[in-house]
C-alpha atoms as a PDB file:
ATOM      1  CA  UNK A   1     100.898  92.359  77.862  1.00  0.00           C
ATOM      2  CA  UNK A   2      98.503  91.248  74.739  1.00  0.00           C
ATOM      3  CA  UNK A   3     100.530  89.428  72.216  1.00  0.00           C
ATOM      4  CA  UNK A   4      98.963  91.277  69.026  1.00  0.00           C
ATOM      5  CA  UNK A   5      99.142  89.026  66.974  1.00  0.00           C
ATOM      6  CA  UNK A   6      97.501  86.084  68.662  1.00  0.00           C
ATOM      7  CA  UNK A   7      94.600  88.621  69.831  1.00  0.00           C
ATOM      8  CA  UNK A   8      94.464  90.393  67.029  1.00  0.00           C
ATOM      9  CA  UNK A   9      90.651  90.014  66.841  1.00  0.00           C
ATOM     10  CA  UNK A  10      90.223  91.432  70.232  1.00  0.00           C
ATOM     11  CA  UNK A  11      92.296  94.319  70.010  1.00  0.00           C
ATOM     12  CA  UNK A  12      89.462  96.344  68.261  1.00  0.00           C
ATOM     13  CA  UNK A  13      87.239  96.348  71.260  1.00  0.00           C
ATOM     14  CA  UNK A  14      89.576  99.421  72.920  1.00  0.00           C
ATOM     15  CA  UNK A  15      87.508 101.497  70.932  1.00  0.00           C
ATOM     16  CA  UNK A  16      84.390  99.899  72.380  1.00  0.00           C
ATOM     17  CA  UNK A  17      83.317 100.920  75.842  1.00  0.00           C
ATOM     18  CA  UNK A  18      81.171  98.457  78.031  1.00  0.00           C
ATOM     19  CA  UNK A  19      77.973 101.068  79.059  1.00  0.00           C
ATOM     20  CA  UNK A  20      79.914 103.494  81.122  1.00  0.00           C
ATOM     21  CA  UNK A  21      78.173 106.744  80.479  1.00  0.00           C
ATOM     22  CA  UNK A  22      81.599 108.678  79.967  1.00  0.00           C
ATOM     23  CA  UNK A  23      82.796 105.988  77.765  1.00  0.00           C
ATOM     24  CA  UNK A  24      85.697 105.155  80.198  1.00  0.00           C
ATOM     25  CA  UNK A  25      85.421 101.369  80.223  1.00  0.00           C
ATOM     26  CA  UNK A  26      86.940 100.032  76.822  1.00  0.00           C
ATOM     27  CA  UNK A  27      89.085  97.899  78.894  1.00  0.00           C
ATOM     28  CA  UNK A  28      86.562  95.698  80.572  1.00  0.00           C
ATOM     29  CA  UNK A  29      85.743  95.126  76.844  1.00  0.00           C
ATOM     30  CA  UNK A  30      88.866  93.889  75.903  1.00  0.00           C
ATOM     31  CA  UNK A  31      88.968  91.579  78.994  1.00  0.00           C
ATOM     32  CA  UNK A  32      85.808  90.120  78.659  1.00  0.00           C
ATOM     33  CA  UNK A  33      87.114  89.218  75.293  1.00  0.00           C
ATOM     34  CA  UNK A  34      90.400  87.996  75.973  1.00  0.00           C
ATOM     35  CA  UNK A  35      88.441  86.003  78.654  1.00  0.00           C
ATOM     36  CA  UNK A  36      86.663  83.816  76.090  1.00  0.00           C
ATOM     37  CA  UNK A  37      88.568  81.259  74.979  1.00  0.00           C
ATOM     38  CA  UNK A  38      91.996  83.013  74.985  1.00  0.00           C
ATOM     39  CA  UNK A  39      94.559  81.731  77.336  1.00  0.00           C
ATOM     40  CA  UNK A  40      96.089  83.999  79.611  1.00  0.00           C
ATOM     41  CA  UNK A  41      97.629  84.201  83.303  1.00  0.00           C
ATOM     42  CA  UNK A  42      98.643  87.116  85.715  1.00  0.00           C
ATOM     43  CA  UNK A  43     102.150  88.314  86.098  1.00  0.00           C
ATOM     44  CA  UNK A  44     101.531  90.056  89.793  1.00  0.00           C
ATOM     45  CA  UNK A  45     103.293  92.910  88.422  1.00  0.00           C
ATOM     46  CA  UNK A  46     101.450  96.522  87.550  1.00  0.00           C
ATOM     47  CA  UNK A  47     101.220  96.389  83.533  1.00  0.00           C
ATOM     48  CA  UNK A  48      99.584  99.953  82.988  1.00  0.00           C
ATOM     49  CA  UNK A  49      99.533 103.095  84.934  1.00  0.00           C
ATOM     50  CA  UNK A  50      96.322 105.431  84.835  1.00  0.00           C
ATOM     51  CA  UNK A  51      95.850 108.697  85.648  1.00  0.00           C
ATOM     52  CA  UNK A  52      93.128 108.953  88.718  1.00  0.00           C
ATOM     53  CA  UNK A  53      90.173 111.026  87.804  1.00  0.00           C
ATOM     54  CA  UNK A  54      89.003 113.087  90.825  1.00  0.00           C
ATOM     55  CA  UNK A  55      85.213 113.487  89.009  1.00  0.00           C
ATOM     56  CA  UNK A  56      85.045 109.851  89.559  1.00  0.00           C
ATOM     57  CA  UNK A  57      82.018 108.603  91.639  1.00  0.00           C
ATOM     58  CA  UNK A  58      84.531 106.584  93.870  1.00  0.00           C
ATOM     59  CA  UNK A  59      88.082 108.315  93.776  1.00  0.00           C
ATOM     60  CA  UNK A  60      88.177 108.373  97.475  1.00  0.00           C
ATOM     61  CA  UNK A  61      88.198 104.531  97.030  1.00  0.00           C
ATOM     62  CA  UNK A  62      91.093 104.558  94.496  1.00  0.00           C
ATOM     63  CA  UNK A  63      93.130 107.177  96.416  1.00  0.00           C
ATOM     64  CA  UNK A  64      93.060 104.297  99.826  1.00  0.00           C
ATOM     65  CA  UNK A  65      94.228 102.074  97.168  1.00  0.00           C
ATOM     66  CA  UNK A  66      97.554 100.334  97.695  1.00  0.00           C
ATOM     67  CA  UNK A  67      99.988  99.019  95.122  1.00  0.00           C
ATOM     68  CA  UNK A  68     101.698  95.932  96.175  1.00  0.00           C
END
């Protein structure tokens, strides 16, 4: 979870994707962002769900994929 209003500044960077050529990477952005100089920790728990694209270069990989 982001608290919005401490990380308000990053929050606009989910409309800003990384280099990906489909524009699917917005939320490396974000992290990057939130990485620098933003405190923040891990809860171990799954905090977003996605939908797996079978077009993607590695989906194979993601299928094997495990949650814990």
């Amino acid at each position: 979870m982001i608290d919005k209003m401490r990380c308000e500044s990053v929050l606009r960077f989910w409309s800003v994707p990384a280099g990906d050529r489909r524009r699917m990477d917005a939320g490396r952005t974000v992290f990057q962002a939130l990485s620098r100089g933003k405190k923040w920790t891990a809860t171990g728990h799954a905090t977003a769900y996605y939908v797996i694209d079978p077009a993607d270069p590695v989906h194979d990989i993601r299928l094997e994929a495990k949650a814990e």
